[in-house]
N, C-alpha and C. Protein backbone atom coordinates (compact mmCIF):
# COMPACT_ATOMS: atom_id res chain seq x y z
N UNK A 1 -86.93 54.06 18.73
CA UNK A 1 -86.14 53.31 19.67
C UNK A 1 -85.05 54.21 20.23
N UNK A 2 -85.34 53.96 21.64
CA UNK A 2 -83.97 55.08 22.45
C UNK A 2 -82.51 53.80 22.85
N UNK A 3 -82.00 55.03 23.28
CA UNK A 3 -80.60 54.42 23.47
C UNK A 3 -80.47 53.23 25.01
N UNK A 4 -80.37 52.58 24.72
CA UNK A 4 -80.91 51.52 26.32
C UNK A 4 -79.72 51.84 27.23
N UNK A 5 -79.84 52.14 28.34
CA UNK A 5 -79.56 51.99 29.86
C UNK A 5 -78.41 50.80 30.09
N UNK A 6 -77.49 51.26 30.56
CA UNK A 6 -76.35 50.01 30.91
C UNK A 6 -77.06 49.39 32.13
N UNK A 7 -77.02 47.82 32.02
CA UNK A 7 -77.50 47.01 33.59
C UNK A 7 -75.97 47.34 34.79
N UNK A 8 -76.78 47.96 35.56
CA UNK A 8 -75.86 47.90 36.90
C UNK A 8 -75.00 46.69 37.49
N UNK A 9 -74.55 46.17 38.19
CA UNK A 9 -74.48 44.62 39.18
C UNK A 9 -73.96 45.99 40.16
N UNK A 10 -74.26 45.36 41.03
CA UNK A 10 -73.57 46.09 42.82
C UNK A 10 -73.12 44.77 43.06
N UNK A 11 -71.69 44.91 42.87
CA UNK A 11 -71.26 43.70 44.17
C UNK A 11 -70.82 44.15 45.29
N UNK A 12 -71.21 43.45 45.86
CA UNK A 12 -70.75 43.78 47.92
C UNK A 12 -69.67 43.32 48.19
N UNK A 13 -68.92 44.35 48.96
CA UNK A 13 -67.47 43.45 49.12
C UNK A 13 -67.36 42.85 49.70
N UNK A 14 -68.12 41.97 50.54
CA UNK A 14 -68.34 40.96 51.62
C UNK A 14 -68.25 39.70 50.59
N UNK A 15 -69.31 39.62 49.54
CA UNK A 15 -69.22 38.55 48.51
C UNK A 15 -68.02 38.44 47.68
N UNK A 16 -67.25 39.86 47.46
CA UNK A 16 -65.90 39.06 46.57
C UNK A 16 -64.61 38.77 47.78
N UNK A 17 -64.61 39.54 48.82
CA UNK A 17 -63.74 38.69 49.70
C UNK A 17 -64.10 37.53 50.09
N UNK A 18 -65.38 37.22 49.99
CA UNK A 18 -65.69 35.65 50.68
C UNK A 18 -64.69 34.70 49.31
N UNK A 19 -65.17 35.29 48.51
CA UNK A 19 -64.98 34.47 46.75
C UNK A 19 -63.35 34.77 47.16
N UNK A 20 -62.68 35.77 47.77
CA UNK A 20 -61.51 35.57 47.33
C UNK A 20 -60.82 34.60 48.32
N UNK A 21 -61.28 34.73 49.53
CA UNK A 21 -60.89 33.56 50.48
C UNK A 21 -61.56 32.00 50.98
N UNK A 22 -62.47 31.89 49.86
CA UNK A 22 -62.70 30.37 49.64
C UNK A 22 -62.31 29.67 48.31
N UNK A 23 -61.89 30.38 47.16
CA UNK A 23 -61.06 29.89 46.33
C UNK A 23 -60.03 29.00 46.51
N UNK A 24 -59.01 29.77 47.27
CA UNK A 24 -57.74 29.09 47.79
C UNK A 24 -57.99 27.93 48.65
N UNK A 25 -58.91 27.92 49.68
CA UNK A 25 -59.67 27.02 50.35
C UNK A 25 -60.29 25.79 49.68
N UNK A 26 -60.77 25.88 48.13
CA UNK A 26 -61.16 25.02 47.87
C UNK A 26 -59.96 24.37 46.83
N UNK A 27 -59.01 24.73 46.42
CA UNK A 27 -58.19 24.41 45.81
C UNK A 27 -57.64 23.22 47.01
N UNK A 28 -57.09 23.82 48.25
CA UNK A 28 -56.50 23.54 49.09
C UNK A 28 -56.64 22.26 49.01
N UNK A 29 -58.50 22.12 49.62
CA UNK A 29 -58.62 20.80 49.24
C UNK A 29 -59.03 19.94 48.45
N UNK A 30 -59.00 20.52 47.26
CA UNK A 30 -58.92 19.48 46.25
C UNK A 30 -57.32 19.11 45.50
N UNK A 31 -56.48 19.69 46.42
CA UNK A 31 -54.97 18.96 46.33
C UNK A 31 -55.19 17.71 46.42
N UNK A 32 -54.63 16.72 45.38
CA UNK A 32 -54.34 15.44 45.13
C UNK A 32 -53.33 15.05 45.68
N UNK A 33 -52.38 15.58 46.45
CA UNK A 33 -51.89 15.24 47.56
C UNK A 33 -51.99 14.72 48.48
N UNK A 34 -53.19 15.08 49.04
CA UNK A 34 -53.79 15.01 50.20
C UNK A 34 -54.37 13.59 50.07
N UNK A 35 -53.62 12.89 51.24
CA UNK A 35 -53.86 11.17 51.78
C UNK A 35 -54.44 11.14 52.81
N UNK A 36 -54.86 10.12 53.34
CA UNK A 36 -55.95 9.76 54.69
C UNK A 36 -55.18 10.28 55.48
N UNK A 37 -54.21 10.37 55.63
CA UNK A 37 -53.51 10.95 56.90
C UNK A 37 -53.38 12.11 57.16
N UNK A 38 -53.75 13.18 55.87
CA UNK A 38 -53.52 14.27 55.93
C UNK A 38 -55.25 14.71 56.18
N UNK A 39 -56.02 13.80 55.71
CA UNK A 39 -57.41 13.96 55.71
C UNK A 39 -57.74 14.18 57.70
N UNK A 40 -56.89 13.14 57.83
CA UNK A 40 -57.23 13.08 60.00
C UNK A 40 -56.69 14.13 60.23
N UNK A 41 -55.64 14.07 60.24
CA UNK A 41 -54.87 15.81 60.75
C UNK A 41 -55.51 17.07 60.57
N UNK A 42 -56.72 17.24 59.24
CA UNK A 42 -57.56 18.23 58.68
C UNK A 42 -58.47 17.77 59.50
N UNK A 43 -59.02 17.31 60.31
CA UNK A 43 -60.74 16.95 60.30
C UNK A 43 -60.09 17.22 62.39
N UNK A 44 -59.28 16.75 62.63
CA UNK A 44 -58.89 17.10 64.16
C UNK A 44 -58.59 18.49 64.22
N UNK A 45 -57.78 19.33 63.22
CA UNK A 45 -57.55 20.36 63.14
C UNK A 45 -59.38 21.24 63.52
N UNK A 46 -60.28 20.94 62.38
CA UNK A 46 -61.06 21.85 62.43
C UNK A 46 -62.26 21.32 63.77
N UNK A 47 -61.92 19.89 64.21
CA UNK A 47 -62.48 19.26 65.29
C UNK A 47 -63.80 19.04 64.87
N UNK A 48 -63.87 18.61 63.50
CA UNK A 48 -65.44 17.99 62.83
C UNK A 48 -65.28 16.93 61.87
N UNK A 49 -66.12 16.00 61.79
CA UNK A 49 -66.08 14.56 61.06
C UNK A 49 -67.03 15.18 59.87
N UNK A 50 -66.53 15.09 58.54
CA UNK A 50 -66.66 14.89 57.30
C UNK A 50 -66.41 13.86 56.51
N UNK A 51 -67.15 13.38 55.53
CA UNK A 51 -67.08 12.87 54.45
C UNK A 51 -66.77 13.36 53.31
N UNK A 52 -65.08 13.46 52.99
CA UNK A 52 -64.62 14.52 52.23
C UNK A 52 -64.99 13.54 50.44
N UNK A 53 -64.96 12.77 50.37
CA UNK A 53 -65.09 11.43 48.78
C UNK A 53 -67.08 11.72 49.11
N UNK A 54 -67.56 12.34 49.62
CA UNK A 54 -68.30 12.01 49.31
C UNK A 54 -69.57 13.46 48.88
N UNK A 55 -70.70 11.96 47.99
CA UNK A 55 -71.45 13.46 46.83
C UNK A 55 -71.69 14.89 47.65
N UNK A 56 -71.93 14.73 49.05
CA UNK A 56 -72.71 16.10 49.55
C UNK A 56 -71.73 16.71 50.10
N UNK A 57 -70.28 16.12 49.94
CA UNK A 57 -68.87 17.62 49.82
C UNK A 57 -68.85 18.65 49.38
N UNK A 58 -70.16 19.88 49.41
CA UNK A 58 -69.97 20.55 48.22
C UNK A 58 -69.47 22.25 49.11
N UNK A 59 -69.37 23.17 47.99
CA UNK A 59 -69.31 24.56 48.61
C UNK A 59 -69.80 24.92 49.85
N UNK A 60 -71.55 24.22 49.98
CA UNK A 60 -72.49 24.59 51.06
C UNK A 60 -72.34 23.91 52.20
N UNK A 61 -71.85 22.74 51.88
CA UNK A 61 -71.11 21.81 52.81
C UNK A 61 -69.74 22.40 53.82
N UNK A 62 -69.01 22.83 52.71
CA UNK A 62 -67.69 23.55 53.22
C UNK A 62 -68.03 24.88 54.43
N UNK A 63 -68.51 25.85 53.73
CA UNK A 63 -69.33 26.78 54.48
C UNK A 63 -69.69 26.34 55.72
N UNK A 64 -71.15 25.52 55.56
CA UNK A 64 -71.73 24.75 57.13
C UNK A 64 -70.46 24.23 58.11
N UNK A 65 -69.54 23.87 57.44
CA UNK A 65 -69.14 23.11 58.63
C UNK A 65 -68.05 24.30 58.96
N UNK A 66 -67.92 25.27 58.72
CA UNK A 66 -67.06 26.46 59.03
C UNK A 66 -65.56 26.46 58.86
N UNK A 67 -65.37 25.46 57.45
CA UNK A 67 -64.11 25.33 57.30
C UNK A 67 -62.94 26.56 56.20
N UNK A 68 -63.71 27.27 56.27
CA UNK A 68 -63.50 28.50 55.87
C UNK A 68 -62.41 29.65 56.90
N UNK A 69 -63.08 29.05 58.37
CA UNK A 69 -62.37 29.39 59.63
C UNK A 69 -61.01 29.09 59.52
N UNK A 70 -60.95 27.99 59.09
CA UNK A 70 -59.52 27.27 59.54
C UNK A 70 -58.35 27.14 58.07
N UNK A 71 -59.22 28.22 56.96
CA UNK A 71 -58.30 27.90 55.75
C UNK A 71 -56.60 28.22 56.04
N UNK A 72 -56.11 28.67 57.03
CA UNK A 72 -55.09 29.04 56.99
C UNK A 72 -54.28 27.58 57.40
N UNK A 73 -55.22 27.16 58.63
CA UNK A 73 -54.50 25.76 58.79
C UNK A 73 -54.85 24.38 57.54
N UNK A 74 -55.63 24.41 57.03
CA UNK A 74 -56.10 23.97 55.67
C UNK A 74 -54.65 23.64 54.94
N UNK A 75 -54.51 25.09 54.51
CA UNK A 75 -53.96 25.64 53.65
C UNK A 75 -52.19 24.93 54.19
N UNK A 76 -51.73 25.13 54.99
CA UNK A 76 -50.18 24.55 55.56
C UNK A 76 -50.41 22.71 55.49
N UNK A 77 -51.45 22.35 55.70
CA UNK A 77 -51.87 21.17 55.56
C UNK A 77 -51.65 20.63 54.01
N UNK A 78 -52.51 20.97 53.25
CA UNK A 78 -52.03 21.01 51.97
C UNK A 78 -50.73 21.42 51.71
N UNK A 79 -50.05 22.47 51.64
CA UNK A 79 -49.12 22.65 51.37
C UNK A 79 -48.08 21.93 52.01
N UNK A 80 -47.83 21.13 53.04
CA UNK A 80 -47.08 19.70 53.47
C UNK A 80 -47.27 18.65 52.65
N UNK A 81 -48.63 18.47 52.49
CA UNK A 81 -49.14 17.55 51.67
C UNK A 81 -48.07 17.50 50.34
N UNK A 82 -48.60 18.41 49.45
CA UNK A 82 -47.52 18.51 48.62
C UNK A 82 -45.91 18.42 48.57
N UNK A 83 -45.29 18.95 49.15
CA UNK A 83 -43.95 18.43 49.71
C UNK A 83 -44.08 17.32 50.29
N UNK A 84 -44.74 16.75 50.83
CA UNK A 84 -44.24 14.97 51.02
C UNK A 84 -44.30 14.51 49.73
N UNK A 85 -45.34 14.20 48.66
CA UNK A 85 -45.70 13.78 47.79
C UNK A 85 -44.50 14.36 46.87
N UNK A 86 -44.15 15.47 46.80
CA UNK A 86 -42.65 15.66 46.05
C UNK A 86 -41.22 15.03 46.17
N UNK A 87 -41.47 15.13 47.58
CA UNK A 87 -40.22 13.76 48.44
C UNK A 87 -40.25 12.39 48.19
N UNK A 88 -41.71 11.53 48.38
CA UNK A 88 -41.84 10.84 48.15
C UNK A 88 -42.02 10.27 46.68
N UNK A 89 -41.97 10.88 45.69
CA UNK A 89 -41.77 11.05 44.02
C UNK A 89 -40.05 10.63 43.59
N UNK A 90 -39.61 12.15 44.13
CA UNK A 90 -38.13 12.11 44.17
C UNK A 90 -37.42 10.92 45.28
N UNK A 91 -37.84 9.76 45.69
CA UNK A 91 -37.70 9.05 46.32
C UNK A 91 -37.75 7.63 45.06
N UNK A 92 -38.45 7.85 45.47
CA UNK A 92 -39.14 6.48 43.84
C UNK A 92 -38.01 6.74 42.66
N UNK A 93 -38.42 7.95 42.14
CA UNK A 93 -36.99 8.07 40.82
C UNK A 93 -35.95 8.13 41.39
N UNK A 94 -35.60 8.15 42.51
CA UNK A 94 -33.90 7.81 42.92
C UNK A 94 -34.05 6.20 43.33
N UNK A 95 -34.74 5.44 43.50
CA UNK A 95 -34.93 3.62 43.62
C UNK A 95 -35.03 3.21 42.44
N UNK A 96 -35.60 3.79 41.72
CA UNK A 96 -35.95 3.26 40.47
C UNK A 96 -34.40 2.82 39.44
N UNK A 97 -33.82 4.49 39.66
CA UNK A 97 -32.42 4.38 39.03
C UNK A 97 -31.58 3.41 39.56
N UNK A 98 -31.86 2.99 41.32
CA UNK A 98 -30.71 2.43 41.55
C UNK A 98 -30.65 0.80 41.44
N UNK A 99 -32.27 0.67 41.06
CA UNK A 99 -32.45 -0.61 40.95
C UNK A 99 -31.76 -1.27 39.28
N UNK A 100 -31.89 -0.24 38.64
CA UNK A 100 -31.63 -0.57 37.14
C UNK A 100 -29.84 -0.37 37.03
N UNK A 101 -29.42 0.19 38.19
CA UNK A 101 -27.94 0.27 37.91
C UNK A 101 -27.25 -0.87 38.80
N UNK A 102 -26.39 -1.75 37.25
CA UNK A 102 -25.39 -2.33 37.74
C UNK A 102 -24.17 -2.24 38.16
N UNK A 103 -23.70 -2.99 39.71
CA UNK A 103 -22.27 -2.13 40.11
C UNK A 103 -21.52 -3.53 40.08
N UNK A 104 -20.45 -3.25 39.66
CA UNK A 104 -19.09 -4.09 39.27
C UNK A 104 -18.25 -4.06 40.76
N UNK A 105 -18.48 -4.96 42.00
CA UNK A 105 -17.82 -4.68 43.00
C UNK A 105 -16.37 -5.73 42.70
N UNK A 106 -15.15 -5.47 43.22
CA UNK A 106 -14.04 -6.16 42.93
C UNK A 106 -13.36 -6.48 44.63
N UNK A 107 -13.20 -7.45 44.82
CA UNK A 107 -12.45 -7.24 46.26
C UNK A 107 -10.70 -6.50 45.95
N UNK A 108 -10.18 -5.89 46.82
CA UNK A 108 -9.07 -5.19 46.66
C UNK A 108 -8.26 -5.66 47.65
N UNK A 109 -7.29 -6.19 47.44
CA UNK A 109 -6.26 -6.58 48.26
C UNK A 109 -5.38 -5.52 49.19
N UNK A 110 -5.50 -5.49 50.00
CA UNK A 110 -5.04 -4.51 50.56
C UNK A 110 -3.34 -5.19 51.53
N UNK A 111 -2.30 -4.90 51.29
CA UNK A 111 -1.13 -5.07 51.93
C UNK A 111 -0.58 -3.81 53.45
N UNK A 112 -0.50 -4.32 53.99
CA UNK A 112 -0.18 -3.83 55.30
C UNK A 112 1.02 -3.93 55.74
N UNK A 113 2.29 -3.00 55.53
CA UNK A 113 3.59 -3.50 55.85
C UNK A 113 3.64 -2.33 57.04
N UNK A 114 4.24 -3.39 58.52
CA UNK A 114 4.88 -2.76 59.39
C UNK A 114 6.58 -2.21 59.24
N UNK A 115 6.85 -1.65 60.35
CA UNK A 115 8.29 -1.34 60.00
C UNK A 115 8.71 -1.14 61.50
């Protein structure tokens, strides 16, 4: 028995830049952020009707519809997304507190002397 041969891979750099710029793309949109409203603003942006909830959303899906093109606007999309949803968080825990806090208002007499 001889000494065996290391297996090659050739990757093409076409395939790990694709991999490196549909990663972020698919993160993008699988932000849980992202509400129907942000869903219209994405789908006018790339000017194509998708069924993003649904089973045949997949990688090959993404690809076909050339939304790969538009990850940059994607991508600011999501990332709004998120900052509303942070606003709107920090919104709630500031109601929340103010609902549970009781305020002691007193009327104050106020005297007014001319001269």
């Amino acid at each position: 028995m001889g000494i065996q041969k290391p297996i090659k891979f050739i990757l093409r750099d076409t395939s790990v830049s694709s991999s490196n710029e549909t990663m972020p793309l698919i993160q993008d949109l699988k932000n849980p952020a992202l509400r129907p409203r942000h869903w219209v603003q994405l789908k006018t942006e790339v000017g194509k009707e998708f069924d993003h909830e649904g089973n045949d959303f997949t990688l090959e899906k993404i690809i076909d519809l050339g939304l790969d093109q538009y990850s940059t606007s994607i991508g600011e999309i999501s990332g709004a997304a998120s900052k509303e949803l942070s606003i709107e968080l920090a919104i709630k825990a500031i109601s929340s507190t103010w609902e549970a806090m009781e305020l002691d208002i007193s009327l104050i007499r106020i005297e007014v002397i001319t001269v």
